[in-house]
PDB file of N, CA and C in Angstrom:
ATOM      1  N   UNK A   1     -66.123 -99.532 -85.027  1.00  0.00           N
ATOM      2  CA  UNK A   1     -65.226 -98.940 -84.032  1.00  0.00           C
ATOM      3  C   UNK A   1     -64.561 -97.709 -84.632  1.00  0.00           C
ATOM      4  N   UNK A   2     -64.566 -96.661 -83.842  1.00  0.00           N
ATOM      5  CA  UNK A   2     -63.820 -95.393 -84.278  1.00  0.00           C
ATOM      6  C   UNK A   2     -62.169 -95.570 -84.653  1.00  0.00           C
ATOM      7  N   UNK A   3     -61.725 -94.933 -85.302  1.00  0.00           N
ATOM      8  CA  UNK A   3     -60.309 -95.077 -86.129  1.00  0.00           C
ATOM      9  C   UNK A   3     -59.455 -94.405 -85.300  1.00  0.00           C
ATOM     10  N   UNK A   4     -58.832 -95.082 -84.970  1.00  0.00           N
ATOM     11  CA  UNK A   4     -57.705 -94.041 -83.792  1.00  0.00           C
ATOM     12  C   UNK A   4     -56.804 -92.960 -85.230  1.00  0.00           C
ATOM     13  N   UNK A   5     -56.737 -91.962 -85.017  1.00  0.00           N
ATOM     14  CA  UNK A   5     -56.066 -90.597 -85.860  1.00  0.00           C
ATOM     15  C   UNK A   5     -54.702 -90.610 -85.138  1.00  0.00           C
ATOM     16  N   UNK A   6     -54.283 -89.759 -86.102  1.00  0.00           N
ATOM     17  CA  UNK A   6     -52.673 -89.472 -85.931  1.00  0.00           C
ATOM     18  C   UNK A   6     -52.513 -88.908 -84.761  1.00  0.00           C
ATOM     19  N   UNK A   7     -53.406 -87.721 -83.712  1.00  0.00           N
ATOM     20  CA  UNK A   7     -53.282 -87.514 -82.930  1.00  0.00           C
ATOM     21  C   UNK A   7     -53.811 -88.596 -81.729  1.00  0.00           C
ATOM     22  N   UNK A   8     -54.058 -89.315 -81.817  1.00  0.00           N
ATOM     23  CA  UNK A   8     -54.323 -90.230 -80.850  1.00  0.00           C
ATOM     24  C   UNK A   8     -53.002 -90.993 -80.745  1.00  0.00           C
ATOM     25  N   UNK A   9     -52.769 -91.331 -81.888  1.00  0.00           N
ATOM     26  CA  UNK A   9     -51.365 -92.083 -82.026  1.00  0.00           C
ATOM     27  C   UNK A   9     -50.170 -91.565 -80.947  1.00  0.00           C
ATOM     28  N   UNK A  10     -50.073 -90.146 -81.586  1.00  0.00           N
ATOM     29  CA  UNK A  10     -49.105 -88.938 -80.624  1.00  0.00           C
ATOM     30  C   UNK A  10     -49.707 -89.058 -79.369  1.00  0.00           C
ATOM     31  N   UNK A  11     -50.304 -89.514 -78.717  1.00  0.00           N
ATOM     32  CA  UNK A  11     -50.998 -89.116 -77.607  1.00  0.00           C
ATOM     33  C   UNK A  11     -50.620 -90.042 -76.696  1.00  0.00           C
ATOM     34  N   UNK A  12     -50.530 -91.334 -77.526  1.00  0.00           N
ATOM     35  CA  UNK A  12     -50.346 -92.622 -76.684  1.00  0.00           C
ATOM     36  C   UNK A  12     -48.888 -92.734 -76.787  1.00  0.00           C
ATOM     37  N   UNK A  13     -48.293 -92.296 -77.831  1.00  0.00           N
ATOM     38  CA  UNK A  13     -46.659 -91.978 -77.721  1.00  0.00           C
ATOM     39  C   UNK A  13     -46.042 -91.445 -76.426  1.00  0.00           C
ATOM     40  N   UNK A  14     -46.721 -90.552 -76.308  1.00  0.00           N
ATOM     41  CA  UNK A  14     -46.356 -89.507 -75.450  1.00  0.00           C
ATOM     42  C   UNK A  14     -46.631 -90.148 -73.879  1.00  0.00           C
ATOM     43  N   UNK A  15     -46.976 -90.808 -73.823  1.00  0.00           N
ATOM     44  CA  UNK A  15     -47.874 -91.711 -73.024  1.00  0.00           C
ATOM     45  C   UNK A  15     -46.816 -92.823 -72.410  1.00  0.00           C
ATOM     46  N   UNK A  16     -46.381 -93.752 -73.497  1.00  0.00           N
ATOM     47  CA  UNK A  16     -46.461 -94.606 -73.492  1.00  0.00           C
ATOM     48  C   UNK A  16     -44.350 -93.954 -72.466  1.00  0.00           C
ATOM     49  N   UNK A  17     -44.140 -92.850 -73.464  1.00  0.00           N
ATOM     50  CA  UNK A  17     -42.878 -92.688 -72.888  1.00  0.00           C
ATOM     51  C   UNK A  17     -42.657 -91.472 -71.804  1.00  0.00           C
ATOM     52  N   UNK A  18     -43.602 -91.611 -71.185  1.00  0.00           N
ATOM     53  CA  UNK A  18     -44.014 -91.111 -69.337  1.00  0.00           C
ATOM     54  C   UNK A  18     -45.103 -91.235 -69.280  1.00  0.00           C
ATOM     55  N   UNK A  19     -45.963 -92.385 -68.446  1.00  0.00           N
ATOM     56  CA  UNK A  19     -46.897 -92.143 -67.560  1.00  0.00           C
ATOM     57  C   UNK A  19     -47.482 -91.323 -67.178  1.00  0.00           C
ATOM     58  N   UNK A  20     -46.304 -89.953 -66.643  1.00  0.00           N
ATOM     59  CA  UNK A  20     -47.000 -88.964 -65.399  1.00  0.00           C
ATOM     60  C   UNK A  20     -46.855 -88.117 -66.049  1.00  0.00           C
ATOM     61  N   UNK A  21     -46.888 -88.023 -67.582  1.00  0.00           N
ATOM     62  CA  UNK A  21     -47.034 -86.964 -68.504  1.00  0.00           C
ATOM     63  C   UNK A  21     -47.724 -85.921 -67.841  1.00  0.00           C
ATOM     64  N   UNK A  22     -48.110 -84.745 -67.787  1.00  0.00           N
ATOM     65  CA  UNK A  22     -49.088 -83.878 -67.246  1.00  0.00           C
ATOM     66  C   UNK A  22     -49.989 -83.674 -69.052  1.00  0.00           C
ATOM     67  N   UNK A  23     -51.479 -83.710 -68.448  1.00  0.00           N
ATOM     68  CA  UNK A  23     -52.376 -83.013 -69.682  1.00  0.00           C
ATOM     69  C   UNK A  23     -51.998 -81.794 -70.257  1.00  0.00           C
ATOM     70  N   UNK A  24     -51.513 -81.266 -69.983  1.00  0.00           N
ATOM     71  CA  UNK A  24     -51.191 -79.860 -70.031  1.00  0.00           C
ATOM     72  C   UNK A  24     -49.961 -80.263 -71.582  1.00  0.00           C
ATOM     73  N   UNK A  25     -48.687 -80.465 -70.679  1.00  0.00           N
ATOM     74  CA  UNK A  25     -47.840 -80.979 -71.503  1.00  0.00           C
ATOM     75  C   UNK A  25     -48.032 -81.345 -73.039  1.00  0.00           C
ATOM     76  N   UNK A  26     -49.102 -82.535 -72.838  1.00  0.00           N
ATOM     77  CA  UNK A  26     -49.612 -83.522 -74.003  1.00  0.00           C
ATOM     78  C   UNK A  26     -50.552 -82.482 -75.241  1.00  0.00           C
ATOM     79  N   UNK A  27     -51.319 -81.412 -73.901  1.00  0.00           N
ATOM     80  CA  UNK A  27     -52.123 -80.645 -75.222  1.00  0.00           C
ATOM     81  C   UNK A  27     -50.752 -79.719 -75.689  1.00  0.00           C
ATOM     82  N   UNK A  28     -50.171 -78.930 -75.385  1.00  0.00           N
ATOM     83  CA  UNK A  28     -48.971 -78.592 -76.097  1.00  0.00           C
ATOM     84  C   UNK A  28     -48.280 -79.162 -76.895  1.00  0.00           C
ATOM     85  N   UNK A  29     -47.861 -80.636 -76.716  1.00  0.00           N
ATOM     86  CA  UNK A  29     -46.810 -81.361 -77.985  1.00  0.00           C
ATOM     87  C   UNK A  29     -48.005 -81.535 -79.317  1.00  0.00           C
ATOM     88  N   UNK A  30     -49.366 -81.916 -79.067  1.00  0.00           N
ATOM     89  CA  UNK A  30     -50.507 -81.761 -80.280  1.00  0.00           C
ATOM     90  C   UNK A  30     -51.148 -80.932 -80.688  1.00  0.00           C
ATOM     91  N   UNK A  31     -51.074 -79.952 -79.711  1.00  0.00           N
ATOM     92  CA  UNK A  31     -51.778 -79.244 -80.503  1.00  0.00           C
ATOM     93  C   UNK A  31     -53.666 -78.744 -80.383  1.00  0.00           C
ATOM     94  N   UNK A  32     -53.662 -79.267 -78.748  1.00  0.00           N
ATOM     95  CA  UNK A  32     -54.492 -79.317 -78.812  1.00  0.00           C
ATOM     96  C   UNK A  32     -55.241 -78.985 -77.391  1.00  0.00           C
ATOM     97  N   UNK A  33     -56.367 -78.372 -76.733  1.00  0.00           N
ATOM     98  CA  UNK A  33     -56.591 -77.940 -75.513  1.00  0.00           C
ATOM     99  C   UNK A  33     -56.791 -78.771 -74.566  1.00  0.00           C
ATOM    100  N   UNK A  34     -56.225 -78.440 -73.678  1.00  0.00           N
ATOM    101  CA  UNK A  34     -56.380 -79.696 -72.147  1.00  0.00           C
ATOM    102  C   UNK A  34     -57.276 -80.298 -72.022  1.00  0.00           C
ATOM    103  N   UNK A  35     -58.832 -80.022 -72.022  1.00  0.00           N
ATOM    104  CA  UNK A  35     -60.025 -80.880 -72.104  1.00  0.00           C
ATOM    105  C   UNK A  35     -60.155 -81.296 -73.391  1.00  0.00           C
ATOM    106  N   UNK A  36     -59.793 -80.888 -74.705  1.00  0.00           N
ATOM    107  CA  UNK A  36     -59.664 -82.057 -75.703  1.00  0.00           C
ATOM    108  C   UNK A  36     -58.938 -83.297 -75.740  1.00  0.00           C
ATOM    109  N   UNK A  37     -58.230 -82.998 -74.827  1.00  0.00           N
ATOM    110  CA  UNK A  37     -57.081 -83.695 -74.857  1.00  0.00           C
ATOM    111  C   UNK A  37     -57.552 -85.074 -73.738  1.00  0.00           C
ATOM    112  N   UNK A  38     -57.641 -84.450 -72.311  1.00  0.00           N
ATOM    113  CA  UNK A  38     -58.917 -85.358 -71.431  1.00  0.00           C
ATOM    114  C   UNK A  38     -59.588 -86.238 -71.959  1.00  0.00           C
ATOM    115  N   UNK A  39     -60.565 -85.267 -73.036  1.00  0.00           N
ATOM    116  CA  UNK A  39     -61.648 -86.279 -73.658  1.00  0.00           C
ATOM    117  C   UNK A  39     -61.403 -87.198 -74.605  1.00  0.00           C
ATOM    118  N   UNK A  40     -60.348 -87.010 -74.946  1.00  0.00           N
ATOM    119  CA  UNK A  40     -59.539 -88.232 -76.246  1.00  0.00           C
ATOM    120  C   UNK A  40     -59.012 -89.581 -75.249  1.00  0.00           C
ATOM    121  N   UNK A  41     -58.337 -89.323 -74.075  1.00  0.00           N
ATOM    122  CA  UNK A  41     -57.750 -90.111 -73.135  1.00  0.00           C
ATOM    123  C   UNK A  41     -59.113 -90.936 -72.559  1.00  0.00           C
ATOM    124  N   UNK A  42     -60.273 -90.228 -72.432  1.00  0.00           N
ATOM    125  CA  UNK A  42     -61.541 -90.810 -71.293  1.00  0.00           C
ATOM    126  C   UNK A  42     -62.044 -91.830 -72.702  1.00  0.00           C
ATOM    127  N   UNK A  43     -61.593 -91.402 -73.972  1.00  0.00           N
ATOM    128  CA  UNK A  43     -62.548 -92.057 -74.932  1.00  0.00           C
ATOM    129  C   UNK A  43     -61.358 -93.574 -75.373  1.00  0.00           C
ATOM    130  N   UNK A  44     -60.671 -93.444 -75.435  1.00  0.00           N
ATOM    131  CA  UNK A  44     -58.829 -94.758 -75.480  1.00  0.00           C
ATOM    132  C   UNK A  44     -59.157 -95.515 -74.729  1.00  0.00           C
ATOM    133  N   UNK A  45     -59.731 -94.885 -73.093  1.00  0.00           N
ATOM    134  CA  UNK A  45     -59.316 -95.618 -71.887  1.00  0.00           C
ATOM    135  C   UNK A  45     -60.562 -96.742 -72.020  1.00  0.00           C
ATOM    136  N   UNK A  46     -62.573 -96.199 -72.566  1.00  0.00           N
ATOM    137  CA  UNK A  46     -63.340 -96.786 -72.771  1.00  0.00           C
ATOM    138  C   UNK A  46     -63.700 -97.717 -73.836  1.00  0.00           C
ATOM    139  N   UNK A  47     -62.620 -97.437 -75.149  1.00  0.00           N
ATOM    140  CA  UNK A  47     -62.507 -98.081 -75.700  1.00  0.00           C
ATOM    141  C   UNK A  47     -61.872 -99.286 -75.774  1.00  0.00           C
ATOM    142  N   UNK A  48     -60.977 -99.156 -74.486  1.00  0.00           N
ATOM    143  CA  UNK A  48     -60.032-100.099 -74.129  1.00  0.00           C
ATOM    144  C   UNK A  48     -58.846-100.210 -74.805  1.00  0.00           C
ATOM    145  N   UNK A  49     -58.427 -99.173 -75.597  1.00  0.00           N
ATOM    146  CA  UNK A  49     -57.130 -98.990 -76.368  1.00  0.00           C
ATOM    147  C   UNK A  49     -55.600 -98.591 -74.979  1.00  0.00           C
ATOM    148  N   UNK A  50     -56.294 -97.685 -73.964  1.00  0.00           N
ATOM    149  CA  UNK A  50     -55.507 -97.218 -73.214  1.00  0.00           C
ATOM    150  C   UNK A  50     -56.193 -97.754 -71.774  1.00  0.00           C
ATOM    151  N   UNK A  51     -55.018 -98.804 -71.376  1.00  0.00           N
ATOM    152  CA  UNK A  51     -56.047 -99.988 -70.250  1.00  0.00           C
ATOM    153  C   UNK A  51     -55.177 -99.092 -68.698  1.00  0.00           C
ATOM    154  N   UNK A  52     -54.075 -98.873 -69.116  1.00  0.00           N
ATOM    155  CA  UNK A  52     -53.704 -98.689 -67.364  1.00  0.00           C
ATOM    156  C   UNK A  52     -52.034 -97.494 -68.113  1.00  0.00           C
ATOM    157  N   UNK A  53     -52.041 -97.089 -66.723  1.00  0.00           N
ATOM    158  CA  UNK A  53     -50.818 -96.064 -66.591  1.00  0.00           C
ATOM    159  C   UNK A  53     -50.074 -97.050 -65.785  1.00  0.00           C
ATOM    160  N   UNK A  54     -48.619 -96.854 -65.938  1.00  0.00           N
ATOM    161  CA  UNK A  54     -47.487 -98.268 -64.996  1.00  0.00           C
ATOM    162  C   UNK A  54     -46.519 -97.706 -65.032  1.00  0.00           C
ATOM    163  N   UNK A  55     -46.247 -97.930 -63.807  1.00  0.00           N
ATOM    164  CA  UNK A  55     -44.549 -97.585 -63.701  1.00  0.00           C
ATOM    165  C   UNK A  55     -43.294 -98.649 -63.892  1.00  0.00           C
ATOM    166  N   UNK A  56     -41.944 -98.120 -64.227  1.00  0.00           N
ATOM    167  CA  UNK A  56     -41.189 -98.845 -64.619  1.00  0.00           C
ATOM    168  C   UNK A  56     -40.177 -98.966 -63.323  1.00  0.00           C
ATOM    169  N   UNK A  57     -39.961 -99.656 -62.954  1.00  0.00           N
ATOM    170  CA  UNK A  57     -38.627-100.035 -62.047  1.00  0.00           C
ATOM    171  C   UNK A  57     -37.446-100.039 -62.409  1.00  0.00           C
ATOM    172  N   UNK A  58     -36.692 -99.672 -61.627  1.00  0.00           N
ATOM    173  CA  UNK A  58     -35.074 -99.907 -61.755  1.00  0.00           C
ATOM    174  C   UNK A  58     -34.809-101.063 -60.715  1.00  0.00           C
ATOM    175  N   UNK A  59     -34.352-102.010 -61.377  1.00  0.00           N
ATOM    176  CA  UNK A  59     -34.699-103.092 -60.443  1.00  0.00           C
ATOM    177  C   UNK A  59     -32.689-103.270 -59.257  1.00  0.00           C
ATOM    178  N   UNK A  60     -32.276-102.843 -60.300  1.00  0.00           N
ATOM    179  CA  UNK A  60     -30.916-102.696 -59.736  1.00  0.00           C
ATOM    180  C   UNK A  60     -31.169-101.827 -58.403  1.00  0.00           C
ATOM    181  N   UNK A  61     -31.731-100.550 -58.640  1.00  0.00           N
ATOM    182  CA  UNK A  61     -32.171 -99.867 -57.263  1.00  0.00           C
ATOM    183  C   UNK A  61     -32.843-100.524 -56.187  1.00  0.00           C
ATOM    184  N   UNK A  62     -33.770-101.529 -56.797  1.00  0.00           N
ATOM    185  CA  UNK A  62     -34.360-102.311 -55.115  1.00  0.00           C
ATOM    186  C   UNK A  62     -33.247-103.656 -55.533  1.00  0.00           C
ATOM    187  N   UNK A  63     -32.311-104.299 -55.821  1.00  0.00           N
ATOM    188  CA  UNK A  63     -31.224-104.824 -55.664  1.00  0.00           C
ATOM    189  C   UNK A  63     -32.020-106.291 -56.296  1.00  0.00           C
ATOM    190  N   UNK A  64     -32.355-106.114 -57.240  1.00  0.00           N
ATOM    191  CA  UNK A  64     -32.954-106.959 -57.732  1.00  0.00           C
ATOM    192  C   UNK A  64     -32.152-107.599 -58.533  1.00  0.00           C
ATOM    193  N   UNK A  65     -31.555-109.455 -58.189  1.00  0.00           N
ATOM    194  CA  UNK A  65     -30.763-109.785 -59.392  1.00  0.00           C
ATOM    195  C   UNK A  65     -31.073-110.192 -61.003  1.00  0.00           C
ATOM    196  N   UNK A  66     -32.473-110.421 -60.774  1.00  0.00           N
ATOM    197  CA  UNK A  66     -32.721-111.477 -61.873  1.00  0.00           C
ATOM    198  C   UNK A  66     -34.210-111.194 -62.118  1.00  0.00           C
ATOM    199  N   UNK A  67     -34.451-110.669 -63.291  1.00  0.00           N
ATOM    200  CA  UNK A  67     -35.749-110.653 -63.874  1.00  0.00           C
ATOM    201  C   UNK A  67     -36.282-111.435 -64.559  1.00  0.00           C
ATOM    202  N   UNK A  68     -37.344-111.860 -64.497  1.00  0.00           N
ATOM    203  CA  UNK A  68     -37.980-113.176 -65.797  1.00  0.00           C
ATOM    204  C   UNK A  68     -39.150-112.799 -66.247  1.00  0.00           C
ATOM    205  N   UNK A  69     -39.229-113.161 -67.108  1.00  0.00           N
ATOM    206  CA  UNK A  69     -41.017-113.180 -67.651  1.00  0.00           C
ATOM    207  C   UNK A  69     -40.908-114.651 -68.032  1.00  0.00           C
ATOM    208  N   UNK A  70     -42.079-115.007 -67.512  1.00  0.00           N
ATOM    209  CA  UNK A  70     -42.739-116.588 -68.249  1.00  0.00           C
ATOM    210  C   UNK A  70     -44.103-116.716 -68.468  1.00  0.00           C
ATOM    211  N   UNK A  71     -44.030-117.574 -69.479  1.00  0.00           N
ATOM    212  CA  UNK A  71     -45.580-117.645 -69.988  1.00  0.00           C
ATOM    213  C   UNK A  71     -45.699-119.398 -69.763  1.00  0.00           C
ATOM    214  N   UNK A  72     -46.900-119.543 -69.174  1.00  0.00           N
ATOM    215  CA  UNK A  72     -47.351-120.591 -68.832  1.00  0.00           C
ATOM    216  C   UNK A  72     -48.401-120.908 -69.953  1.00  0.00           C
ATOM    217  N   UNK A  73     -48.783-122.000 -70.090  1.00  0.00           N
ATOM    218  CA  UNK A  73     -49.644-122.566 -71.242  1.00  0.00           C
ATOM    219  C   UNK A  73     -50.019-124.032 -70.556  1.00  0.00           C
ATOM    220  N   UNK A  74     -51.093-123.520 -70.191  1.00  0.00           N
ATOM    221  CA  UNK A  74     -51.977-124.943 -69.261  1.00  0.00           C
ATOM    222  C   UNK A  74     -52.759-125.687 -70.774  1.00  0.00           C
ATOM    223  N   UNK A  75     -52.467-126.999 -70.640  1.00  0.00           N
ATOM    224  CA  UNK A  75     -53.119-127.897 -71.816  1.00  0.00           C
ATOM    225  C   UNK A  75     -54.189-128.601 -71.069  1.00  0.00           C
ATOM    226  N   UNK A  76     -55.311-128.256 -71.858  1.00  0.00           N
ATOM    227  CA  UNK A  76     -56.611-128.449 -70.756  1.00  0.00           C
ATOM    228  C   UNK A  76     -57.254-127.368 -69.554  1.00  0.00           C
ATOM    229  N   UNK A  77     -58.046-126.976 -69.935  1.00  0.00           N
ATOM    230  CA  UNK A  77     -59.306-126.314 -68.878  1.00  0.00           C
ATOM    231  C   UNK A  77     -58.988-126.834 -67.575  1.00  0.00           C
ATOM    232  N   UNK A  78     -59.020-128.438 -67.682  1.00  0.00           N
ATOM    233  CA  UNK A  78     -59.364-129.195 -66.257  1.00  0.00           C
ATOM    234  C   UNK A  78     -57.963-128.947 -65.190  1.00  0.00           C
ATOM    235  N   UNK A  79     -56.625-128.087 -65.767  1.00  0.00           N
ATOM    236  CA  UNK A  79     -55.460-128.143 -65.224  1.00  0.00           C
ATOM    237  C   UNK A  79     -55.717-126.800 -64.338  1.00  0.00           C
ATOM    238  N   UNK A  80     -56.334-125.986 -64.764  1.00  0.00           N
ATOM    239  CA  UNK A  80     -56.401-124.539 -64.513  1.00  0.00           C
ATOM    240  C   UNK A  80     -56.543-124.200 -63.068  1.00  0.00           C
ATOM    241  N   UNK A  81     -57.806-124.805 -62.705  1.00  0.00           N
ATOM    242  CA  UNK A  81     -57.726-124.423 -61.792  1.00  0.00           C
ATOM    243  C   UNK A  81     -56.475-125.014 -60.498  1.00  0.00           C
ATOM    244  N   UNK A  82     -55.887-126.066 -60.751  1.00  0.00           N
ATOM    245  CA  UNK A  82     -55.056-126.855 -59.954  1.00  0.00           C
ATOM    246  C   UNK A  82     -53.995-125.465 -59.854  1.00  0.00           C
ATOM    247  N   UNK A  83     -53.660-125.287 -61.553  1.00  0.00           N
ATOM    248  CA  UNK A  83     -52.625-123.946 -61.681  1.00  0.00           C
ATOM    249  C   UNK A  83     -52.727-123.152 -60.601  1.00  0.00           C
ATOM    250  N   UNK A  84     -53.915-122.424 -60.704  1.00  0.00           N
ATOM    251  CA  UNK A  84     -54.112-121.294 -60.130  1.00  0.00           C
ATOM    252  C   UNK A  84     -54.190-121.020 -58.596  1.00  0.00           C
ATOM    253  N   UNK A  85     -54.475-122.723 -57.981  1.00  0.00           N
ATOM    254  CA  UNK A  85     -54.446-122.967 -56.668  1.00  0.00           C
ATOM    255  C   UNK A  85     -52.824-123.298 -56.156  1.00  0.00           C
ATOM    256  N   UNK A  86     -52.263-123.601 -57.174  1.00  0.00           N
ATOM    257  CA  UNK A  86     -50.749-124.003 -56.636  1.00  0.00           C
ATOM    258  C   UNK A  86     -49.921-122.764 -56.931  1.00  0.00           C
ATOM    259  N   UNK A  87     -49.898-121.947 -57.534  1.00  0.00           N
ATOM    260  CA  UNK A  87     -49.368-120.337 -57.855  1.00  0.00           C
ATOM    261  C   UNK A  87     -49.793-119.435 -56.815  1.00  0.00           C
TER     262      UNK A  87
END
């Protein structure tokens, strides 16, 4: 597997702290031309290093009281699908 470089690193930085970065932008903070820059992103995204672009919510703005994350951990295969039918 290819070695992600320091500019890849910067890339996904840049990334990671706006989404709607413009290419343009990104080849300017590296250093580097808009279709290089493209082709580094088309090569992350196939490698599966860079899976999706997401937006962040302000959850207070849609009046949201209470956020959770949970992780479920089904013991047994044979539970799964019951899970997945009752969720």
């Amino acid at each position: 597997m290819e070695r992600i470089d320091d500019t890849d690193v910067r890339i996904l930085e840049l990334l990671q702290g706006n989404g709607r970065i413009k290419r343009s932008r990104i080849a300017e903070e590296v250093g580097l031309s808009v279709p290089t820059v493209s082709d580094r992103m088309r090569k992350l995204e196939e490698r599966g290093v860079l899976t999706a672009y997401t937006a962040t919510l302000n959850p207070k703005r849609l009046h949201i009281d209470i956020t959770a994350f949970v992780r479920v951990r089904i013991d047994g295969s044979e539970n799964y699908p019951k899970f997945v039918k009752a969720v």
